[in-house]
C-alpha atoms as a PDB file:
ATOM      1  CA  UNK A   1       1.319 -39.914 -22.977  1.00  0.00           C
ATOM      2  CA  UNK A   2       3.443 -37.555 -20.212  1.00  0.00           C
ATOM      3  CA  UNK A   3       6.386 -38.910 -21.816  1.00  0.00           C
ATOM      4  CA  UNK A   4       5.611 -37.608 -25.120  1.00  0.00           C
ATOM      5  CA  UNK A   5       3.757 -33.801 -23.379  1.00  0.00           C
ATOM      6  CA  UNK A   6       7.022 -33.883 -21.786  1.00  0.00           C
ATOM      7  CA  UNK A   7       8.971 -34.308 -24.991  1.00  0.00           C
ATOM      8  CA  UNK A   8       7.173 -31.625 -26.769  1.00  0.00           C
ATOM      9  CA  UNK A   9       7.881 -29.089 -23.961  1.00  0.00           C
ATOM     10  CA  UNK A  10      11.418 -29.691 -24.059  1.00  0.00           C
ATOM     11  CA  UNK A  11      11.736 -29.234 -27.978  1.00  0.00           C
ATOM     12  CA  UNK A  12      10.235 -25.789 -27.459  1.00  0.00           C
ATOM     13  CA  UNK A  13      11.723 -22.458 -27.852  1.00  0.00           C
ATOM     14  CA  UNK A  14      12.800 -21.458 -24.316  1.00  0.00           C
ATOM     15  CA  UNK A  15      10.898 -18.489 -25.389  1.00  0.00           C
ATOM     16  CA  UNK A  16       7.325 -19.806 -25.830  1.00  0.00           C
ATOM     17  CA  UNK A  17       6.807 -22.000 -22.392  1.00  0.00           C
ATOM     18  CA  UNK A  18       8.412 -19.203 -20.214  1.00  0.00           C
ATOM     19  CA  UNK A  19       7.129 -15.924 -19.559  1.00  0.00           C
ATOM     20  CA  UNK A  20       9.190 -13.158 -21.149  1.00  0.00           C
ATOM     21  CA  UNK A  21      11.417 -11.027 -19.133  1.00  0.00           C
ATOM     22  CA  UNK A  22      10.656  -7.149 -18.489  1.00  0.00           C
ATOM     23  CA  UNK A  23      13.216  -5.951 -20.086  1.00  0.00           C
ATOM     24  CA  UNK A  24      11.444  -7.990 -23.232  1.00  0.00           C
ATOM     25  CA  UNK A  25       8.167  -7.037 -22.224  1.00  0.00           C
ATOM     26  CA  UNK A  26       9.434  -2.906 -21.859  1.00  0.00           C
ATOM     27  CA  UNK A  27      11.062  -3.244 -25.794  1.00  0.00           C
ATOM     28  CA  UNK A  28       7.648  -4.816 -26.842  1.00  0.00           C
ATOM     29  CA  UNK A  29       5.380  -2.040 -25.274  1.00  0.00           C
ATOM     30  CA  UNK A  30       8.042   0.438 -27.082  1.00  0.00           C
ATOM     31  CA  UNK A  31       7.717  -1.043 -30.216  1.00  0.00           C
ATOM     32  CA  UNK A  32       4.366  -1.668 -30.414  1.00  0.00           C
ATOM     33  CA  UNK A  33       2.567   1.422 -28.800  1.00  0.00           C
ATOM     34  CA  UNK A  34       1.975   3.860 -31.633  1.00  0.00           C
ATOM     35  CA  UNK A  35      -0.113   6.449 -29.700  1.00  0.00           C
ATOM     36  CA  UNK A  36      -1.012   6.459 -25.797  1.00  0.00           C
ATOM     37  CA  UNK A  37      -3.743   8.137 -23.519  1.00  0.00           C
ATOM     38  CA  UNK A  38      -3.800   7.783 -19.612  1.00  0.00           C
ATOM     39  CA  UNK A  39      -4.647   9.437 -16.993  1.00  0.00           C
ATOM     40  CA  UNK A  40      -1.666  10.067 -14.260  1.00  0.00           C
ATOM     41  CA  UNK A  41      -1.156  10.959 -10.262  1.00  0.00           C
ATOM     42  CA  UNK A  42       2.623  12.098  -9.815  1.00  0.00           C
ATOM     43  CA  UNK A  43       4.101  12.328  -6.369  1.00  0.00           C
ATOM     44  CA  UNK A  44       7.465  14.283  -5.446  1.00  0.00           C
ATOM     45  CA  UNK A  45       9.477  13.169  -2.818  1.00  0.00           C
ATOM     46  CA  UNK A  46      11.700  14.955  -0.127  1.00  0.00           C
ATOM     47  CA  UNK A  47      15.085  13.737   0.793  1.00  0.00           C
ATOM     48  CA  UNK A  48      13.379  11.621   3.699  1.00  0.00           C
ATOM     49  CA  UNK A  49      10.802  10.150   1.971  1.00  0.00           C
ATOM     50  CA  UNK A  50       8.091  12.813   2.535  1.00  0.00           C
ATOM     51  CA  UNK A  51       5.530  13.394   0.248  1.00  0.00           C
ATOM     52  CA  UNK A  52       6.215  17.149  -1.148  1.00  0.00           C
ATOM     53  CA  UNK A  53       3.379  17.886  -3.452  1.00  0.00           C
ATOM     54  CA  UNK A  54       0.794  15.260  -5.389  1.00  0.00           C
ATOM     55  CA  UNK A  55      -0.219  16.345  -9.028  1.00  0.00           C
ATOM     56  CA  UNK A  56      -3.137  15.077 -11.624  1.00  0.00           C
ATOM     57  CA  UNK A  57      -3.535  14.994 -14.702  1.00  0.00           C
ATOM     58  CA  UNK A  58      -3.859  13.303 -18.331  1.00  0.00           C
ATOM     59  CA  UNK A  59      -0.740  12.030 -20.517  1.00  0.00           C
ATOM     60  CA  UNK A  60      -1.222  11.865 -23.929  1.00  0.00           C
ATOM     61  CA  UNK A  61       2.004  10.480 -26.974  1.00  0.00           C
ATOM     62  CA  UNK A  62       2.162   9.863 -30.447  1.00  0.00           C
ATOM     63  CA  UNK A  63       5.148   8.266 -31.528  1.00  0.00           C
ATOM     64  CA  UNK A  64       7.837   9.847 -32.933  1.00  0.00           C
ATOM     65  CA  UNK A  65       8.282  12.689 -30.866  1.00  0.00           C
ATOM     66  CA  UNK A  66       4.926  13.882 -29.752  1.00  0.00           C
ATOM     67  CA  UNK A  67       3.245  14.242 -26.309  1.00  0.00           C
ATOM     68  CA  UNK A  68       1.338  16.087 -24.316  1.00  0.00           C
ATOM     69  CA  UNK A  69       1.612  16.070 -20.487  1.00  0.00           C
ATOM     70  CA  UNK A  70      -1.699  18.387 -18.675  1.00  0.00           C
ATOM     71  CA  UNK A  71      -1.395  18.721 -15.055  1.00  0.00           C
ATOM     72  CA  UNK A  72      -4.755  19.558 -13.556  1.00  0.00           C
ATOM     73  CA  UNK A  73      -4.364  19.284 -10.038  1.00  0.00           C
ATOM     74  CA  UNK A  74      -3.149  21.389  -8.014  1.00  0.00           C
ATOM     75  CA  UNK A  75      -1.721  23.540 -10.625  1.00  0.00           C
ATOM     76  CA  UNK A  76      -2.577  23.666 -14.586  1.00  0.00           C
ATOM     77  CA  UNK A  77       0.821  23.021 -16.371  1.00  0.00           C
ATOM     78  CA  UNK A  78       1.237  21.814 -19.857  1.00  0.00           C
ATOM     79  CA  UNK A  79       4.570  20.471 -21.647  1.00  0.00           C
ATOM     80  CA  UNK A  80       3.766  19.882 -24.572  1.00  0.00           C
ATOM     81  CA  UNK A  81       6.445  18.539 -27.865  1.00  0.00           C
ATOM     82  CA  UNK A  82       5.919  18.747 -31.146  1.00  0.00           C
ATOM     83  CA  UNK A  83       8.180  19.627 -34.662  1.00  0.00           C
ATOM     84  CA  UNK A  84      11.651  18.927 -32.229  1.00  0.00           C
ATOM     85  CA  UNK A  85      10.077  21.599 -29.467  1.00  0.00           C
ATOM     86  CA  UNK A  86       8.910  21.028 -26.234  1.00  0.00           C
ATOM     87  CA  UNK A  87       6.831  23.852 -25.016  1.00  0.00           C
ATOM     88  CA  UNK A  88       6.460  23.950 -21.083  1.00  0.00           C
ATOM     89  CA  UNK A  89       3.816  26.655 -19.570  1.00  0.00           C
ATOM     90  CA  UNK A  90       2.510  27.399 -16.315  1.00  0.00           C
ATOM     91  CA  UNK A  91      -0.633  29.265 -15.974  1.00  0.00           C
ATOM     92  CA  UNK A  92      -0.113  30.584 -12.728  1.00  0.00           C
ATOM     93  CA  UNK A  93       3.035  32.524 -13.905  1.00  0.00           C
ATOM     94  CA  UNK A  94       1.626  33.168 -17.463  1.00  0.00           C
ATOM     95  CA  UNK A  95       4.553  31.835 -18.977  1.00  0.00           C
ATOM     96  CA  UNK A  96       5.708  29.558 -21.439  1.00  0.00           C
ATOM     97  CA  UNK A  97       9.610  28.223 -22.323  1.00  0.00           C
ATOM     98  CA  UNK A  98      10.115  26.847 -25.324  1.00  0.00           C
ATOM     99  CA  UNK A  99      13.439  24.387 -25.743  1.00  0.00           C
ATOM    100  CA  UNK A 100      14.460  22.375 -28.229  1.00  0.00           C
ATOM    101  CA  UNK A 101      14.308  18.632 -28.256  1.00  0.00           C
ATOM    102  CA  UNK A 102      17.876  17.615 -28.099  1.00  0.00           C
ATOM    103  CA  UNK A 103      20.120  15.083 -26.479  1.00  0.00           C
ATOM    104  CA  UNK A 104      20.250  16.975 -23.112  1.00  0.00           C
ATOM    105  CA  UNK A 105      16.680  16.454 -22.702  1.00  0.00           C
ATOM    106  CA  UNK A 106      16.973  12.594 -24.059  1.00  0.00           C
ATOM    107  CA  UNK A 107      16.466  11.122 -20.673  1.00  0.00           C
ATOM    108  CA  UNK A 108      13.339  13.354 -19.396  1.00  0.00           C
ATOM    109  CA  UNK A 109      10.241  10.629 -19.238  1.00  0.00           C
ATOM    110  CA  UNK A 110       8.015  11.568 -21.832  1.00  0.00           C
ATOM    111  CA  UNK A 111      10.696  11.470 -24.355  1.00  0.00           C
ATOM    112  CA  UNK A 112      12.337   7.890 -23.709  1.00  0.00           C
ATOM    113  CA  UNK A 113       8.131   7.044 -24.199  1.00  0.00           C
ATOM    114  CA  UNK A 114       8.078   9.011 -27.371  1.00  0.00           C
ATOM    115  CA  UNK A 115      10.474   7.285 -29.514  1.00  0.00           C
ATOM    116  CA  UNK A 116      13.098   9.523 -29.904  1.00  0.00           C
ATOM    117  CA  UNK A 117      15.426   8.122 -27.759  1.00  0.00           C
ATOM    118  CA  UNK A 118      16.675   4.700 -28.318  1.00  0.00           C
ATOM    119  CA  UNK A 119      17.165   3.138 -25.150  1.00  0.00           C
ATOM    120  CA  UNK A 120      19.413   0.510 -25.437  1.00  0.00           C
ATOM    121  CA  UNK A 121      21.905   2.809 -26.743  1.00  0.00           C
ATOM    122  CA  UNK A 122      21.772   5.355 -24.024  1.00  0.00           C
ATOM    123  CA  UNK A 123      20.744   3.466 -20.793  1.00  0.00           C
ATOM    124  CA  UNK A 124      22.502  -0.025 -19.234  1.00  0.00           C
ATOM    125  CA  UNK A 125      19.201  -1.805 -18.501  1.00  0.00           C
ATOM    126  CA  UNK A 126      18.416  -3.991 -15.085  1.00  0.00           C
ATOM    127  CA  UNK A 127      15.604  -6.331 -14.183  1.00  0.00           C
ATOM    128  CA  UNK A 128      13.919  -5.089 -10.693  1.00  0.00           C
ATOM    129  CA  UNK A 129      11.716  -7.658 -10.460  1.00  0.00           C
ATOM    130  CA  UNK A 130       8.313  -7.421  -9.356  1.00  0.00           C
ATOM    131  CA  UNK A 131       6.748  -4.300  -6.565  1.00  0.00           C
ATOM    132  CA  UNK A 132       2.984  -2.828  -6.109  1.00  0.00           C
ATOM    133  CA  UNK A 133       2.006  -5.617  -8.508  1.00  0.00           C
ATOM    134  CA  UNK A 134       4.567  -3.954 -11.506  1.00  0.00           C
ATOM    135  CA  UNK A 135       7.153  -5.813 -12.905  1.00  0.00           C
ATOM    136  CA  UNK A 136       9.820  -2.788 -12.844  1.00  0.00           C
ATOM    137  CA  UNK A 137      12.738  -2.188 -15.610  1.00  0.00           C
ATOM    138  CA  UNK A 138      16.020  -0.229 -14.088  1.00  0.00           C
ATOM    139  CA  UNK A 139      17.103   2.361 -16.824  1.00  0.00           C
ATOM    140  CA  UNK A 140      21.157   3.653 -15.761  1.00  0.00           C
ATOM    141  CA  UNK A 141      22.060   6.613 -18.554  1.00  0.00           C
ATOM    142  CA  UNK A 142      25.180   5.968 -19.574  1.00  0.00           C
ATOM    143  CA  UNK A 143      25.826   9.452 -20.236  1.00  0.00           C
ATOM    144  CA  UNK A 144      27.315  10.987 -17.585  1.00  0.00           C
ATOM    145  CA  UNK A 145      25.396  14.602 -18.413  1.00  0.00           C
ATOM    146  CA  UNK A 146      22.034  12.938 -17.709  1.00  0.00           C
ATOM    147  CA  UNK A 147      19.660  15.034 -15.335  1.00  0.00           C
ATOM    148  CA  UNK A 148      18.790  11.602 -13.682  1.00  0.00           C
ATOM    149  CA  UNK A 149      20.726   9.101 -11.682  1.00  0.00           C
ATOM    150  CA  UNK A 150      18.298   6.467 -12.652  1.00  0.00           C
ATOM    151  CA  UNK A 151      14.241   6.125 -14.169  1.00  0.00           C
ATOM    152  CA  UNK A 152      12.490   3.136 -13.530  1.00  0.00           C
ATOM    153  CA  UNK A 153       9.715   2.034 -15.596  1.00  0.00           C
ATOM    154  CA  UNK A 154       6.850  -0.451 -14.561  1.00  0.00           C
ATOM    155  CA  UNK A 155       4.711  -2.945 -16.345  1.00  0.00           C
ATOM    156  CA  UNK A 156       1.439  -4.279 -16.151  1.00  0.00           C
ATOM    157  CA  UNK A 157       0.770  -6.981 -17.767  1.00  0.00           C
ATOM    158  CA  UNK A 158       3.347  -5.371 -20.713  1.00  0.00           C
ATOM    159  CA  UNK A 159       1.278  -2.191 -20.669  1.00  0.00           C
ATOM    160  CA  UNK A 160       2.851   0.830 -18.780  1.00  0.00           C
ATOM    161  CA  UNK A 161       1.847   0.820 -14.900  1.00  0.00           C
ATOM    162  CA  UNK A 162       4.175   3.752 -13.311  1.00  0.00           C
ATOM    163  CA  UNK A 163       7.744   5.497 -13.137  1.00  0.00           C
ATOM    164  CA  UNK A 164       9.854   6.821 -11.040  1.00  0.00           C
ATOM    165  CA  UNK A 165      12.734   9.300 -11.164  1.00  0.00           C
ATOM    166  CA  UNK A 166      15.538   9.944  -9.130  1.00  0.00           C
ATOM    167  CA  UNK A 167      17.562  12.853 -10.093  1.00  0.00           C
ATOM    168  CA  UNK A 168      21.135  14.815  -9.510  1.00  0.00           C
ATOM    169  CA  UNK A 169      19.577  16.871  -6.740  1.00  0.00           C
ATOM    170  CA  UNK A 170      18.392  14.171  -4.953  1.00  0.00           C
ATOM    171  CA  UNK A 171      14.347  14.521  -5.683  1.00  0.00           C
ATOM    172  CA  UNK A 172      12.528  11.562  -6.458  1.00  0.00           C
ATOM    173  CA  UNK A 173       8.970  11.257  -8.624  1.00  0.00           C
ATOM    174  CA  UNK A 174       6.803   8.843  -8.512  1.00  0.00           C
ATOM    175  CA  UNK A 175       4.308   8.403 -11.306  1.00  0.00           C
ATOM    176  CA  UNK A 176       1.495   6.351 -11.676  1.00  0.00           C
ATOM    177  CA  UNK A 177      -0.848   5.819 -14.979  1.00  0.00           C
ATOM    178  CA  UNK A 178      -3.972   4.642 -15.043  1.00  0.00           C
ATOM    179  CA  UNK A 179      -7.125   4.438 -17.815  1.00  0.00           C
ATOM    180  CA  UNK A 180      -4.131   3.323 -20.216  1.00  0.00           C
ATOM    181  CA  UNK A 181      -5.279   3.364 -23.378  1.00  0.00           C
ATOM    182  CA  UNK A 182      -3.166   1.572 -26.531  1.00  0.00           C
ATOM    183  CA  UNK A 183      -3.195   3.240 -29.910  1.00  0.00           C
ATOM    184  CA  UNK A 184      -6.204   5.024 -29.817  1.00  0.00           C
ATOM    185  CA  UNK A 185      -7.210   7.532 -32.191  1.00  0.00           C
ATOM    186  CA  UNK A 186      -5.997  11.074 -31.214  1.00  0.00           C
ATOM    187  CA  UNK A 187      -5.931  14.501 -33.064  1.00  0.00           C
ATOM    188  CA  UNK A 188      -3.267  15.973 -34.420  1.00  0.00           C
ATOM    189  CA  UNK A 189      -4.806  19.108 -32.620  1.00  0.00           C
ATOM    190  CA  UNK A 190      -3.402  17.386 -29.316  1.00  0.00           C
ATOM    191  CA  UNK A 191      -0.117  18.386 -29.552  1.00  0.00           C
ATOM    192  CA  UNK A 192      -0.467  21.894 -30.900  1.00  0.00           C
ATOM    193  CA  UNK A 193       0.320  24.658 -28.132  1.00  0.00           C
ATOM    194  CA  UNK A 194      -1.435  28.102 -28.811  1.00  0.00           C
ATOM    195  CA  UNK A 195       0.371  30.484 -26.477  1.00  0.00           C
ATOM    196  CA  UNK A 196      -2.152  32.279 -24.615  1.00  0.00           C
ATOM    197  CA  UNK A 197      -2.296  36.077 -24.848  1.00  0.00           C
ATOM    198  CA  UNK A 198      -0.700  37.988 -22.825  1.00  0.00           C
ATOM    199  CA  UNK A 199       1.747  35.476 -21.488  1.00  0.00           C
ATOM    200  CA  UNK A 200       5.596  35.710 -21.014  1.00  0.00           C
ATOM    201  CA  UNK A 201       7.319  33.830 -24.004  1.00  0.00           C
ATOM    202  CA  UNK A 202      11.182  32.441 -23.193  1.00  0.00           C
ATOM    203  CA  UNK A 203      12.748  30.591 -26.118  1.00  0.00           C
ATOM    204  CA  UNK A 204      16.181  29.290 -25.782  1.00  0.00           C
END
């Protein structure tokens, strides 16, 4: 009887008795996460590893190209894409910049989550292995214009766990999701920006 469980194994896909690799695992969650909702605690960090400022907030994406970052804490921001424009406001300032969605923003984190950038063709992707119980995915842009040296991505459990960002000016982010949510419903209403009154508008 082990002879023959042990014959069976071995005529299996490689595939089916082994776990599948991140990298696997990060195409999957891609491919198969139509809209998202999380919540999110973001952390930048100086060049010494101190803790500069800690942010809050909800993450919300509907794939293609929509999503809706809300900081809450300390400071209400929005960035907010929709129609191949991102909208980005602070309410502090009263002011809102509006870009459009093109290749130099390709490797900004909410839009390698939001389908619009294919990843494979613009990053050289590394397993990193497992670290604070996430199975992390190395993304190098192969572009050299990219804003970012490098974003890594974490799993859990194929669902997405946290990021972090380490860019040409040498500031790294740490993000960290949590209440992850896999295609929920979510309003189209979402990803509208209404640009309060009175505030400064800057379109480029």
């Amino acid at each position: 009887m082990k002879k023959l469980l042990l014959l069976i194994l071995f005529l299996l896909p490689i595939n089916l008795i082994q776990a599948a690799e991140p990298i696997d695992e990060l195409k999957t969650f891609l491919a198969n996460s139509k809209t998202l909702t999380a919540t999110f605690k973001q952390m930048v960090f100086d060049e010494v590893g101190g803790v500069k400022q800690t942010s809050h907030g909800l993450f919300s994406l509907s794939r293609p190209g929509k999503f809706r970052w809300y900081y809450q804490k300390p400071f209400i921001q929005e960035i907010i894409s929709q129609s191949g424009k991102v909208w980005f406001y602070d309410a502090d300032l009263e002011q809102v910049t509006i870009k459009k969605m093109d290749k130099s923003m390709g490797s900004t984190p909410a839009l390698l989550l939001s389908g619009e950038v294919n990843i494979e063709e613009e990053f050289n992707l590394e397993s990193q292995g497992e670290d604070e119980g996430l199975l992390w995915i190395k993304l190098i842009p192969k572009s050299e214009e990219s804003s970012f040296k490098y974003i890594l991505i974490g799993l859990n459990n194929g669902v997405l766990g946290g990021m972090e960002l380490s860019d040409n000016f040498g500031q790294l982010t740490r993000i960290y999701f949590s209440d992850v949510k896999i295609n929920p419903e979510i309003s189209e209403k979402e990803f509208v920006f209404n640009i309060p009154e009175g505030a400064d508008v800057f379109e480029d």
